[in-house]
PDB file of N, CA and C in Angstrom:
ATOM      1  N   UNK A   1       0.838  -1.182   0.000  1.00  0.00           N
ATOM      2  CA  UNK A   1       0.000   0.000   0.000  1.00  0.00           C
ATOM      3  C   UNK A   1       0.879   1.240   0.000  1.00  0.00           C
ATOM      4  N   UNK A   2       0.743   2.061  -0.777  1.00  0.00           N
ATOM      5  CA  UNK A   2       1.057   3.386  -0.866  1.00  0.00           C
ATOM      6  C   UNK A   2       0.655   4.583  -0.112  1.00  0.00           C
ATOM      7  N   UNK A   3       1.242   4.953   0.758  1.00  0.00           N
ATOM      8  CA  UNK A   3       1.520   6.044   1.791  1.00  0.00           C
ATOM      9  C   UNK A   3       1.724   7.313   1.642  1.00  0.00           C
ATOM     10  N   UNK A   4       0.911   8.249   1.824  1.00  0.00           N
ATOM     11  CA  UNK A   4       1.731   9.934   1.290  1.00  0.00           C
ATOM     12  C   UNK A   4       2.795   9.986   2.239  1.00  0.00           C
ATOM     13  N   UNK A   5       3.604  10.785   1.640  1.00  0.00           N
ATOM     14  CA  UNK A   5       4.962  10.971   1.768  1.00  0.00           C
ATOM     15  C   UNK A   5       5.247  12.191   2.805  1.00  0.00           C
ATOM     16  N   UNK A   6       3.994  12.658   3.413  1.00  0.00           N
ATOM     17  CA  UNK A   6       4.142  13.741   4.382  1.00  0.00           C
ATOM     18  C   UNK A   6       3.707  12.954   5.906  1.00  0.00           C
ATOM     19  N   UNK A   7       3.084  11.578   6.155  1.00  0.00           N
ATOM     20  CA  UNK A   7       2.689  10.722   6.792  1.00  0.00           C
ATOM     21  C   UNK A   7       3.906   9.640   6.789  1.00  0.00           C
ATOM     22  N   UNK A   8       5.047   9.373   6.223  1.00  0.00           N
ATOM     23  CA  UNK A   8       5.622   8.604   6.171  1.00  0.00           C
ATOM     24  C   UNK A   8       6.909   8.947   6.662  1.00  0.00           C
ATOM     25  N   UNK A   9       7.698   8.072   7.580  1.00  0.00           N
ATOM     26  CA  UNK A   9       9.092   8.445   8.490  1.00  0.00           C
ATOM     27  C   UNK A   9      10.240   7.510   8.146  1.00  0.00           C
ATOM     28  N   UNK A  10      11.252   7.568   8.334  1.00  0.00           N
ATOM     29  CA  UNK A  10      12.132   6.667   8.966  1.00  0.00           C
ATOM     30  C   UNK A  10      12.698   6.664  10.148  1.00  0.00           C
ATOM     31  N   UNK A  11      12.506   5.647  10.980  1.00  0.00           N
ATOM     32  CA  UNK A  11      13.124   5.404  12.635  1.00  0.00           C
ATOM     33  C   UNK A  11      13.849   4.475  12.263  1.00  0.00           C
ATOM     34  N   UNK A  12      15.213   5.201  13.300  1.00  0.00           N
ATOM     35  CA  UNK A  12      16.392   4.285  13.654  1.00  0.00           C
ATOM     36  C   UNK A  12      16.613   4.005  15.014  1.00  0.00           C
ATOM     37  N   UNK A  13      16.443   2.813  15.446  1.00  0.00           N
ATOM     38  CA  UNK A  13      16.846   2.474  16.653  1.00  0.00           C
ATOM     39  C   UNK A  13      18.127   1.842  17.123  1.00  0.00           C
ATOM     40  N   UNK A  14      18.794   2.711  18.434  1.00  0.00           N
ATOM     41  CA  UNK A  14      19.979   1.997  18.181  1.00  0.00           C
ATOM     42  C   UNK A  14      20.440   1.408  19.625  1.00  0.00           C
ATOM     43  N   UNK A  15      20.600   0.237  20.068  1.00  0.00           N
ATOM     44  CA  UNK A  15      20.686   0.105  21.446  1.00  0.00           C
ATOM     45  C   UNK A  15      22.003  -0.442  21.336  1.00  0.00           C
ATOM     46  N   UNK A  16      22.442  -0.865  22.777  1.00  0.00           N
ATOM     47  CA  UNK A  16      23.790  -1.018  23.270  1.00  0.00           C
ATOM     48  C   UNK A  16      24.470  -1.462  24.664  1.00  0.00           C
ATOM     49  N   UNK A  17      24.840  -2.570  25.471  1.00  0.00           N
ATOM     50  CA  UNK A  17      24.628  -3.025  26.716  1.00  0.00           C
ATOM     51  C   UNK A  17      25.981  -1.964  27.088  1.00  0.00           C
ATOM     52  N   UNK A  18      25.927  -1.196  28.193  1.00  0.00           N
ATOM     53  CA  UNK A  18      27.152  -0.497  28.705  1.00  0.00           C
ATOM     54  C   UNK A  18      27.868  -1.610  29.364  1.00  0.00           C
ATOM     55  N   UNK A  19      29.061  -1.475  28.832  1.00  0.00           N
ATOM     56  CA  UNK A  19      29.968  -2.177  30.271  1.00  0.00           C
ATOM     57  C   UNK A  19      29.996  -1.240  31.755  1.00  0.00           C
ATOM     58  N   UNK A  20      30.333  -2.280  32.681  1.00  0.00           N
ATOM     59  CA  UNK A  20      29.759  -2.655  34.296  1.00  0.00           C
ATOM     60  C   UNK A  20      30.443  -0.759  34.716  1.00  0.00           C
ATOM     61  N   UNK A  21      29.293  -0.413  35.128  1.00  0.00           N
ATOM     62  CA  UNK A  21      29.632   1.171  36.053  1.00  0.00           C
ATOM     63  C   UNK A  21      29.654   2.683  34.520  1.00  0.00           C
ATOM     64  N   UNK A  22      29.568   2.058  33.357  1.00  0.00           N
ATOM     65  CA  UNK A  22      29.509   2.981  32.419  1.00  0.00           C
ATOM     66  C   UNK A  22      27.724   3.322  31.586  1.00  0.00           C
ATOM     67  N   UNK A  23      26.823   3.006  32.404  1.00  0.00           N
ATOM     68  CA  UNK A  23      25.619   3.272  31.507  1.00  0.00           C
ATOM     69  C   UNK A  23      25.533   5.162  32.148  1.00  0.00           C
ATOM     70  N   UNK A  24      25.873   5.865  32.820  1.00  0.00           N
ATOM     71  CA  UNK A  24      25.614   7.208  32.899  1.00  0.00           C
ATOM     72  C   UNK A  24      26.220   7.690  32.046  1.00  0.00           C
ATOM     73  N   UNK A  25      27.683   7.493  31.276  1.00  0.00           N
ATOM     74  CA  UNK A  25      28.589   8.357  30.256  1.00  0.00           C
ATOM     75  C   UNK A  25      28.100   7.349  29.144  1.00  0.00           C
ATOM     76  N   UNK A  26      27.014   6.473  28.484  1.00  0.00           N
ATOM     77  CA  UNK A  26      26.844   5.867  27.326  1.00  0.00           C
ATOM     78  C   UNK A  26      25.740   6.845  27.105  1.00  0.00           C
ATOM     79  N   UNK A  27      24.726   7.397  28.414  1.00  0.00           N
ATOM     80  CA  UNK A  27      23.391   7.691  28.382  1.00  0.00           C
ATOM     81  C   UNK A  27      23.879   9.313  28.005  1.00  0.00           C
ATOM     82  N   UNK A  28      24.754   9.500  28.370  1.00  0.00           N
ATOM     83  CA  UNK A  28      25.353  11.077  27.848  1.00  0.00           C
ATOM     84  C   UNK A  28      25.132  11.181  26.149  1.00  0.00           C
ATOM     85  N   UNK A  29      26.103  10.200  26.379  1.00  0.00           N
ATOM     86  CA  UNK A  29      26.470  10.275  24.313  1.00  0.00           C
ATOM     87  C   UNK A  29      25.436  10.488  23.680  1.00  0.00           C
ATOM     88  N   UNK A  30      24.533   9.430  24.250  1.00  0.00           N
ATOM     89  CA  UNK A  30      23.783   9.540  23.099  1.00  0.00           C
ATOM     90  C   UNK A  30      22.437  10.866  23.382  1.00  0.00           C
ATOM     91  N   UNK A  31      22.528  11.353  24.812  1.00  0.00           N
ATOM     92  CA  UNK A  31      21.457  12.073  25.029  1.00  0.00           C
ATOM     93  C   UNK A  31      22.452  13.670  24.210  1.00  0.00           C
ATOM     94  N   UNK A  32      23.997  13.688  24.067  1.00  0.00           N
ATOM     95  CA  UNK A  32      24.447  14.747  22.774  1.00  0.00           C
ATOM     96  C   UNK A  32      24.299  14.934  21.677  1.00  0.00           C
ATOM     97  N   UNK A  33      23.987  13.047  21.510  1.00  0.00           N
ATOM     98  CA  UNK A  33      23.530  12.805  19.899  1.00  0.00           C
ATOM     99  C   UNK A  33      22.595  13.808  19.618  1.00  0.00           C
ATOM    100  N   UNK A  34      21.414  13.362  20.361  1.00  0.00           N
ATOM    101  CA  UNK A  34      19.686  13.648  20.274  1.00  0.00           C
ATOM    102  C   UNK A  34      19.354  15.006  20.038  1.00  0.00           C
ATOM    103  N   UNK A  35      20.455  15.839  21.498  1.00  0.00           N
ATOM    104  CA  UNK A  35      20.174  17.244  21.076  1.00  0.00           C
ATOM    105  C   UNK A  35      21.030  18.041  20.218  1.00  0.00           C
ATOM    106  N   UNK A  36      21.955  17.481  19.517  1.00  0.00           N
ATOM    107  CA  UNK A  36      23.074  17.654  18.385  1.00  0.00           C
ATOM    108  C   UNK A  36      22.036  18.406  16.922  1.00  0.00           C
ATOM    109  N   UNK A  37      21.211  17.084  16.963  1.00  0.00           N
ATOM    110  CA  UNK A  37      20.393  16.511  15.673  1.00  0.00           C
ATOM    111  C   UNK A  37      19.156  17.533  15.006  1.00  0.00           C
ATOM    112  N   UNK A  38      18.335  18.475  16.104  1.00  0.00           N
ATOM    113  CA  UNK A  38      17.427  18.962  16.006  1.00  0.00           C
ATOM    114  C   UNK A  38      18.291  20.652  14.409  1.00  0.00           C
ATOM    115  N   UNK A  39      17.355  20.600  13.596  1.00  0.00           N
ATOM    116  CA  UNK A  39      18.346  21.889  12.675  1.00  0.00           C
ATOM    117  C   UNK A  39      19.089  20.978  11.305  1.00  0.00           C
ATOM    118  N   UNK A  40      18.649  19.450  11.396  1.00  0.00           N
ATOM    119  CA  UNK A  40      20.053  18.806  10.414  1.00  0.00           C
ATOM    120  C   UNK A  40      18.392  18.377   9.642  1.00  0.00           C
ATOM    121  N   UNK A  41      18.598  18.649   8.006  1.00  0.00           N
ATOM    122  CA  UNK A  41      17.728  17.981   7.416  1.00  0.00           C
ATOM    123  C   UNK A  41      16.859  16.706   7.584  1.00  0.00           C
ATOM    124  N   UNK A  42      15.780  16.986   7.761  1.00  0.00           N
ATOM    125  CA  UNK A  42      15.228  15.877   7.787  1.00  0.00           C
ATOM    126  C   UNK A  42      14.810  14.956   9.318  1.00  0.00           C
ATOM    127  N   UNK A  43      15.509  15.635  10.355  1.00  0.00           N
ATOM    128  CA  UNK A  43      15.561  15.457  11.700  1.00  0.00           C
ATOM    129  C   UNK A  43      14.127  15.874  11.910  1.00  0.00           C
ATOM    130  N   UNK A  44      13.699  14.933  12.285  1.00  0.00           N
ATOM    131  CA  UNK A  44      11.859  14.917  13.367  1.00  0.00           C
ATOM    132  C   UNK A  44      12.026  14.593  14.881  1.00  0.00           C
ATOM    133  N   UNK A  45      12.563  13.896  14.919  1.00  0.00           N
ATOM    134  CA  UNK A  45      12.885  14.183  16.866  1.00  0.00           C
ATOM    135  C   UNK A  45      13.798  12.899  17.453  1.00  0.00           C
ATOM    136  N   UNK A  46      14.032  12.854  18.024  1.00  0.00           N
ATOM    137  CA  UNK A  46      14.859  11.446  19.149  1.00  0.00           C
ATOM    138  C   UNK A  46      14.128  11.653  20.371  1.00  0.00           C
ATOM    139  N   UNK A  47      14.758  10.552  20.799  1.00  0.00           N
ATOM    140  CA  UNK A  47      14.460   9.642  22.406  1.00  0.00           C
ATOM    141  C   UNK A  47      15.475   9.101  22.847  1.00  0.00           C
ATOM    142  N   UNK A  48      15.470   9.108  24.562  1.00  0.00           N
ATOM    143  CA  UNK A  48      16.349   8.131  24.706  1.00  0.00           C
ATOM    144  C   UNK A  48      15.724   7.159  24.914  1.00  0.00           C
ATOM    145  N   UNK A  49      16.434   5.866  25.147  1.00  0.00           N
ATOM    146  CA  UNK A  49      16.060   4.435  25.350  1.00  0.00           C
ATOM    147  C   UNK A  49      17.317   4.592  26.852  1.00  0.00           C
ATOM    148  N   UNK A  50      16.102   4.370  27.986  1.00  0.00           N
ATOM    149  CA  UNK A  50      16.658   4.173  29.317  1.00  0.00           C
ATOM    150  C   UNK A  50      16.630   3.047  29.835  1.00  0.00           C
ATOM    151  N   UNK A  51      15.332   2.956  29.428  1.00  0.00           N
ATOM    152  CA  UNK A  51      14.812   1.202  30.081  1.00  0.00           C
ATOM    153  C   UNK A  51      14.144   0.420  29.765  1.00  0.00           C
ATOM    154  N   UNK A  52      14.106  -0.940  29.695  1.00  0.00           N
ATOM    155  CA  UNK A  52      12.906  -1.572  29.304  1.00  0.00           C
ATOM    156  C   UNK A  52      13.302  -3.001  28.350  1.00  0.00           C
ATOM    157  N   UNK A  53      14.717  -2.604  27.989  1.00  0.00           N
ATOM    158  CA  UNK A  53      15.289  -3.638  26.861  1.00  0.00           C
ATOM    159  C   UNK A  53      15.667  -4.726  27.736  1.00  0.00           C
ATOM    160  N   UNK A  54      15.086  -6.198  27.340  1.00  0.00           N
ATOM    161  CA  UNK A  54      15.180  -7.534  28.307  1.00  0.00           C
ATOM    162  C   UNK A  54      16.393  -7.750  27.995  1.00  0.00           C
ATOM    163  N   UNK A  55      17.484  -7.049  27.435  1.00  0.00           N
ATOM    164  CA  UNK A  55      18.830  -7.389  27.478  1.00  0.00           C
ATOM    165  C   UNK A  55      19.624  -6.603  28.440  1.00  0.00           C
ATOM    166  N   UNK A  56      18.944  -5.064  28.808  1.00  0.00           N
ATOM    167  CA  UNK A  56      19.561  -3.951  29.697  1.00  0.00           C
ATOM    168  C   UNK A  56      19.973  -3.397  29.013  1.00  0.00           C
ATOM    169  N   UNK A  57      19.658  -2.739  27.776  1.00  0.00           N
ATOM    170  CA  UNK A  57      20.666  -2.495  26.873  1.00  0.00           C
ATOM    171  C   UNK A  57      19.586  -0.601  26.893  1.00  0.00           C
ATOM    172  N   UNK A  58      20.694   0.320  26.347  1.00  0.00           N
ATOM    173  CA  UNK A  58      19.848   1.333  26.573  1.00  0.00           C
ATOM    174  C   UNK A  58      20.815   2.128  24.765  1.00  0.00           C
ATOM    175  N   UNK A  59      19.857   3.132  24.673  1.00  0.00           N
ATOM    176  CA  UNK A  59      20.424   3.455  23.763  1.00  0.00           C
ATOM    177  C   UNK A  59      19.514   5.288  22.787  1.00  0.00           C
ATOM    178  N   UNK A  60      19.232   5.196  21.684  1.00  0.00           N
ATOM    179  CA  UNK A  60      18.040   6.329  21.117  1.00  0.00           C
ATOM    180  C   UNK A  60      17.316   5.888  20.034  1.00  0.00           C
ATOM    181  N   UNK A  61      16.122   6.333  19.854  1.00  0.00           N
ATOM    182  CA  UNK A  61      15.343   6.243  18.943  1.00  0.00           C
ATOM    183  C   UNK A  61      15.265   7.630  18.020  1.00  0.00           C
ATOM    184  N   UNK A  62      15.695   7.370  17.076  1.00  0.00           N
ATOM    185  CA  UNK A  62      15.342   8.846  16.085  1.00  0.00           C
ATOM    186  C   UNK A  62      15.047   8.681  14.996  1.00  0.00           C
ATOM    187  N   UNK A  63      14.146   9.741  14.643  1.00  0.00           N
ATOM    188  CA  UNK A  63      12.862   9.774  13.429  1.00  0.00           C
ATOM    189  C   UNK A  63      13.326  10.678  12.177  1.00  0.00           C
ATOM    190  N   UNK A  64      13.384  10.441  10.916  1.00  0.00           N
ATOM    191  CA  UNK A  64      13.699  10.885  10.325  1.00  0.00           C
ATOM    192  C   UNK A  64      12.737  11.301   9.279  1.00  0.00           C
ATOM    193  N   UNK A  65      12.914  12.027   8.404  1.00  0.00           N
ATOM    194  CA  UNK A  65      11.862  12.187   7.014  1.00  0.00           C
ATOM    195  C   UNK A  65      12.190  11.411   5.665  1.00  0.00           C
ATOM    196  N   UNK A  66      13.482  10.815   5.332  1.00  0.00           N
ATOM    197  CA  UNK A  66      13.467   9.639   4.800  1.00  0.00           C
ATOM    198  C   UNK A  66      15.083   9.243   5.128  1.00  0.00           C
ATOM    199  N   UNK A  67      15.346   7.947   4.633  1.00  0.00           N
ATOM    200  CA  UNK A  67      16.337   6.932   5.256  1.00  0.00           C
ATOM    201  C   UNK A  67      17.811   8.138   4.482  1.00  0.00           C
ATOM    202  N   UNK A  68      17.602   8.878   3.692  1.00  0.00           N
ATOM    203  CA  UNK A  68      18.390   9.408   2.988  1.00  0.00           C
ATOM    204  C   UNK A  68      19.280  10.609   4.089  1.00  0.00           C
ATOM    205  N   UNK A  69      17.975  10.944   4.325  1.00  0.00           N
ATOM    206  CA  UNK A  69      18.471  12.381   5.743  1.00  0.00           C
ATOM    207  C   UNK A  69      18.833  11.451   6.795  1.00  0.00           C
ATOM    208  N   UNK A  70      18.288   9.933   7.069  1.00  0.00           N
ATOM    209  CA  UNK A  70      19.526   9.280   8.364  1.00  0.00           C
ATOM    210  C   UNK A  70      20.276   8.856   8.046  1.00  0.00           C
ATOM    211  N   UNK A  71      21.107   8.324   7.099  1.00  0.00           N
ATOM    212  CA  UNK A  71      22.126   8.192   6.403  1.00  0.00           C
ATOM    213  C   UNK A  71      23.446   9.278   6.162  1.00  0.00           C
ATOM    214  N   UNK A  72      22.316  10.265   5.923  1.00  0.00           N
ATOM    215  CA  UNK A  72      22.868  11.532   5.414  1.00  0.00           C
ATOM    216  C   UNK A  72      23.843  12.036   7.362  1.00  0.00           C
ATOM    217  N   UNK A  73      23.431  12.286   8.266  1.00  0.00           N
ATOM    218  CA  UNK A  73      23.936  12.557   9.610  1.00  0.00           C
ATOM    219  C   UNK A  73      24.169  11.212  10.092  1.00  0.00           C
ATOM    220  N   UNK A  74      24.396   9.959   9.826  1.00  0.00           N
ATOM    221  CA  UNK A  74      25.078   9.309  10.719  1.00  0.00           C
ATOM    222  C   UNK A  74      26.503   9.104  10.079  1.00  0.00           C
ATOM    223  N   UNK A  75      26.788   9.925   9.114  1.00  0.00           N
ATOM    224  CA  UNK A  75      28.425  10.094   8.202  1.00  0.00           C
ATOM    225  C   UNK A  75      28.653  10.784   8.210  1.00  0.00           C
ATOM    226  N   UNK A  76      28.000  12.248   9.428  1.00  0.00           N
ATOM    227  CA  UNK A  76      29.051  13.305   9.429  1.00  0.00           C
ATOM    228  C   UNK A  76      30.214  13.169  10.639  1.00  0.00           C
ATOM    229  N   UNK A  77      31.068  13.686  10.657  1.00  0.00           N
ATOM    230  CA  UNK A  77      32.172  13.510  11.525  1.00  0.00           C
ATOM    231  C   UNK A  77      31.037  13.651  12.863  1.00  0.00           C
ATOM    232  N   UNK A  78      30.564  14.565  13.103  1.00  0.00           N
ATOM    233  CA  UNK A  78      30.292  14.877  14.835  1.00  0.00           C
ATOM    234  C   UNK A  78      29.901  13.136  15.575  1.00  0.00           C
ATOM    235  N   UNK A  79      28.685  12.312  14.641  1.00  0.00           N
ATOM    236  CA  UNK A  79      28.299  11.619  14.867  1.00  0.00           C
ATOM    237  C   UNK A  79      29.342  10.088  14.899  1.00  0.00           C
ATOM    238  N   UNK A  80      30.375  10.131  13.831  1.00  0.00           N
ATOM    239  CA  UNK A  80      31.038   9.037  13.442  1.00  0.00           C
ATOM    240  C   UNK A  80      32.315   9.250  15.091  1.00  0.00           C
ATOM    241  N   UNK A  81      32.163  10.112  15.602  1.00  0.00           N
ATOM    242  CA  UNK A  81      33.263  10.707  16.467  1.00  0.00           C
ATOM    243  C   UNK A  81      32.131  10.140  18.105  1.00  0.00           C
ATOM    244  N   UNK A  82      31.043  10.371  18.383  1.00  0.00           N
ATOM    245  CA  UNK A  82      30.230  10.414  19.144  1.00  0.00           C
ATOM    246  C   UNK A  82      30.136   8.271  19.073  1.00  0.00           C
ATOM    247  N   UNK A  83      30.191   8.106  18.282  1.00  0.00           N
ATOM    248  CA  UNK A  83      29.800   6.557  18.033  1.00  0.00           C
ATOM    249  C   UNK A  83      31.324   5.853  18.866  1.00  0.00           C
ATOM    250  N   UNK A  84      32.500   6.694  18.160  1.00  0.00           N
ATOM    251  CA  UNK A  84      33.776   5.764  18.612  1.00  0.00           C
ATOM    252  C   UNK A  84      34.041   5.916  20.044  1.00  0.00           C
ATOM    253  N   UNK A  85      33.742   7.210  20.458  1.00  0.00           N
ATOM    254  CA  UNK A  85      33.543   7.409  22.021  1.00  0.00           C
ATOM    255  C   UNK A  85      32.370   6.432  23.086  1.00  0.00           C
ATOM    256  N   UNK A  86      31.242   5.573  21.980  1.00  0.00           N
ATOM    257  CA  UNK A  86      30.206   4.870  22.549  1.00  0.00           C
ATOM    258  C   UNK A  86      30.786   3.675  22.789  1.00  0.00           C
ATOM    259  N   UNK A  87      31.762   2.865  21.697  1.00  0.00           N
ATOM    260  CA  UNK A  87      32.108   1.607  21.505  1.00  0.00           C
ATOM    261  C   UNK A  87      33.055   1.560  22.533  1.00  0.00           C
ATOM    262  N   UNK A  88      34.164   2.325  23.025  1.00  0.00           N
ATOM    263  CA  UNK A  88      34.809   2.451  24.244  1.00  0.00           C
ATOM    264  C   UNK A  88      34.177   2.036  25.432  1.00  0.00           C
ATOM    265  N   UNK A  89      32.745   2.145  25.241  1.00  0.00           N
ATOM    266  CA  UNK A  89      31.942   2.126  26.538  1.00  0.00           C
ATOM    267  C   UNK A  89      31.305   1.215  26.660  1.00  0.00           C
ATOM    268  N   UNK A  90      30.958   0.656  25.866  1.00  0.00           N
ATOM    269  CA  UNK A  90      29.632  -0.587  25.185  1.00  0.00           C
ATOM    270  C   UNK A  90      30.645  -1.672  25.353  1.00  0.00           C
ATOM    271  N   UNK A  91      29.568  -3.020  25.994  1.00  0.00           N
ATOM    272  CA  UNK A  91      30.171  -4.651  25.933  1.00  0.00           C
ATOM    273  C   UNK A  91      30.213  -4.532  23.986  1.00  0.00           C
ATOM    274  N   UNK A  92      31.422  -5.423  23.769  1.00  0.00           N
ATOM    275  CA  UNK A  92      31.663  -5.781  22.528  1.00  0.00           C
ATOM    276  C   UNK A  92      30.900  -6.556  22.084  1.00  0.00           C
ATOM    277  N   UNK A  93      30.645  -6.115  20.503  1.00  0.00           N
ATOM    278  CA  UNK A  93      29.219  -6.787  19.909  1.00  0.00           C
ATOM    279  C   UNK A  93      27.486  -6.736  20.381  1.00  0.00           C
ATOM    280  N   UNK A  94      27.692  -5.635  21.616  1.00  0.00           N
ATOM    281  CA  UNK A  94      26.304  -5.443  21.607  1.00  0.00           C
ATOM    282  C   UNK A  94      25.729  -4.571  21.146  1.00  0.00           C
ATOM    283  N   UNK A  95      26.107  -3.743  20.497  1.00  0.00           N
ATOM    284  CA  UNK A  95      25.314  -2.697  19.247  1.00  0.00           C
ATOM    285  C   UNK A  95      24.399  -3.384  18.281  1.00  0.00           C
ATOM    286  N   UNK A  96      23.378  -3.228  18.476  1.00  0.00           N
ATOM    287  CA  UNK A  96      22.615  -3.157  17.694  1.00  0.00           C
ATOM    288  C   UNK A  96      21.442  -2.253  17.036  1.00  0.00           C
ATOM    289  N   UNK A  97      21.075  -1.768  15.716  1.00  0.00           N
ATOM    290  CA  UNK A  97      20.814  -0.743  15.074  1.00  0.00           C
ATOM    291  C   UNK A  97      19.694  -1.461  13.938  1.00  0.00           C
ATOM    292  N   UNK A  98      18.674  -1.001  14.391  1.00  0.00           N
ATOM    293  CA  UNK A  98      16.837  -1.516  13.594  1.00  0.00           C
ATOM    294  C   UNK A  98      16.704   0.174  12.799  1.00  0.00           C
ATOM    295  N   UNK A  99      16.227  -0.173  12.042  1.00  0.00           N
ATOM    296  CA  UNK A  99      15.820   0.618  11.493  1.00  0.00           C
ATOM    297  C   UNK A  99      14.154   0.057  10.734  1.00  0.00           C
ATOM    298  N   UNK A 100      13.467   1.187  10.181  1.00  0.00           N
ATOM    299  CA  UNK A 100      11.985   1.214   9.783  1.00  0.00           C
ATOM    300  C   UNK A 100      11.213   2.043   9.113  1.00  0.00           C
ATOM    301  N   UNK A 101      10.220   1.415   8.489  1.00  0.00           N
ATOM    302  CA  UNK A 101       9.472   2.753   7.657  1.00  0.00           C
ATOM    303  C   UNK A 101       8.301   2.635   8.342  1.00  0.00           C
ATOM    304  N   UNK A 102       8.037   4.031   8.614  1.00  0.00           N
ATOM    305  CA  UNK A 102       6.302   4.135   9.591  1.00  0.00           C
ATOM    306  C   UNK A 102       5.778   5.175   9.371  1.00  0.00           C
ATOM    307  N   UNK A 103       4.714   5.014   9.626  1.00  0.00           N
ATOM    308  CA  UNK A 103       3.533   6.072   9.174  1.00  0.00           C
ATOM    309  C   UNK A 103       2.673   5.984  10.010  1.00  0.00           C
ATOM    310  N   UNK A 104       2.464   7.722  10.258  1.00  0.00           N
ATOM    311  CA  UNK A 104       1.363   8.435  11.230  1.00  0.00           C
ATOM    312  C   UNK A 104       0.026   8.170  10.570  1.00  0.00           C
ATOM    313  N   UNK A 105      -0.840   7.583  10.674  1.00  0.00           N
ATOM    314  CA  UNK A 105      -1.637   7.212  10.649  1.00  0.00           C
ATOM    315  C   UNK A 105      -3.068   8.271  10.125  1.00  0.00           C
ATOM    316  N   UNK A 106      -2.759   9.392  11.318  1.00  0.00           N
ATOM    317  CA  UNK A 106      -4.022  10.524  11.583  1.00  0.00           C
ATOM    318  C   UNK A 106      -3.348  11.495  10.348  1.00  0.00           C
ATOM    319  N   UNK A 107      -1.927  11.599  10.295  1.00  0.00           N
ATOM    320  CA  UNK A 107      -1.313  12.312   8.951  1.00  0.00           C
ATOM    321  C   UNK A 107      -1.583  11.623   7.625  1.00  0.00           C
ATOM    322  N   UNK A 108      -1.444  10.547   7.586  1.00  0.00           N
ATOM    323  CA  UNK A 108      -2.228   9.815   6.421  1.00  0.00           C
ATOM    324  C   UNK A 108      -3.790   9.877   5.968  1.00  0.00           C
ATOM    325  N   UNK A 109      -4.531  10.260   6.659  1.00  0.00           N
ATOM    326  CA  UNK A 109      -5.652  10.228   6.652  1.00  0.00           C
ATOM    327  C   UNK A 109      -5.894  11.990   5.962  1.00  0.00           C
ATOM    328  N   UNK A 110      -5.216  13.078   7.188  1.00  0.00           N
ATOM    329  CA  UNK A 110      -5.707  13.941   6.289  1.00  0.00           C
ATOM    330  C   UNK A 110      -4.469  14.829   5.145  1.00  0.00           C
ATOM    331  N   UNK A 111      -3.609  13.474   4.982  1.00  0.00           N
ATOM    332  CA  UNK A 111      -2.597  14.452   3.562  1.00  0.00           C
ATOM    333  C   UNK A 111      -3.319  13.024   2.407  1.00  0.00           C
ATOM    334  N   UNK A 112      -4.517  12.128   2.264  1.00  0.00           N
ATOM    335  CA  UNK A 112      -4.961  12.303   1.209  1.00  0.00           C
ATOM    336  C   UNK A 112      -6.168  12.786   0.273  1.00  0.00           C
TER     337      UNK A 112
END
């Protein structure tokens, strides 16, 4: 099914288990990411991810206007620099990064 394109997002989710005594400086990073982001094309908002992951894993959720504009800021230096400072901090190999196409529903309804 075909979606208008003013109703339609991309979310990236990105979580990450801190190693033992480091989830306050992982929860930093990424809470610099979040407010870094607001002003960069295509940026609709972030979250953090504090709690709730049955692995413990914490991390951000951010919304984009298409996969092009999250693509587009996760290859600029600030972010590629913000990531190598995360992996320092993060158990090895627990990064993991979902991404998605979604649509507002009530925006779909009245952009057709």
């Amino acid at each position: 099914m075909d979606y208008p394109a003013a109703a339609t997002f991309y979310v990236r989710l990105s979580l990450m288990t801190p190693k033992p005594g480091m989830e306050d400086q992982v929860l930093e990073l990424h809470r610099q990411l979040i407010e870094w982001l607001p002003g960069h094309p295509g940026f609709v908002r972030g979250s953090l991810i504090v709690e709730g992951d049955p692995q413990g894993r914490v991390g951000h959720l951010n919304v984009y206007r298409t996969q092009h504009d999250a693509d587009h800021v996760a290859q600029s230096d600030h972010v590629l620099s913000l990531r190598a400072e995360l992996m320092l901090l993060v158990e090895e190999e627990s990064h993991v990064e979902h991404s998605y196409t979604a649509i507002d529903p009530p925006l779909a309804k009245t952009a057709t």
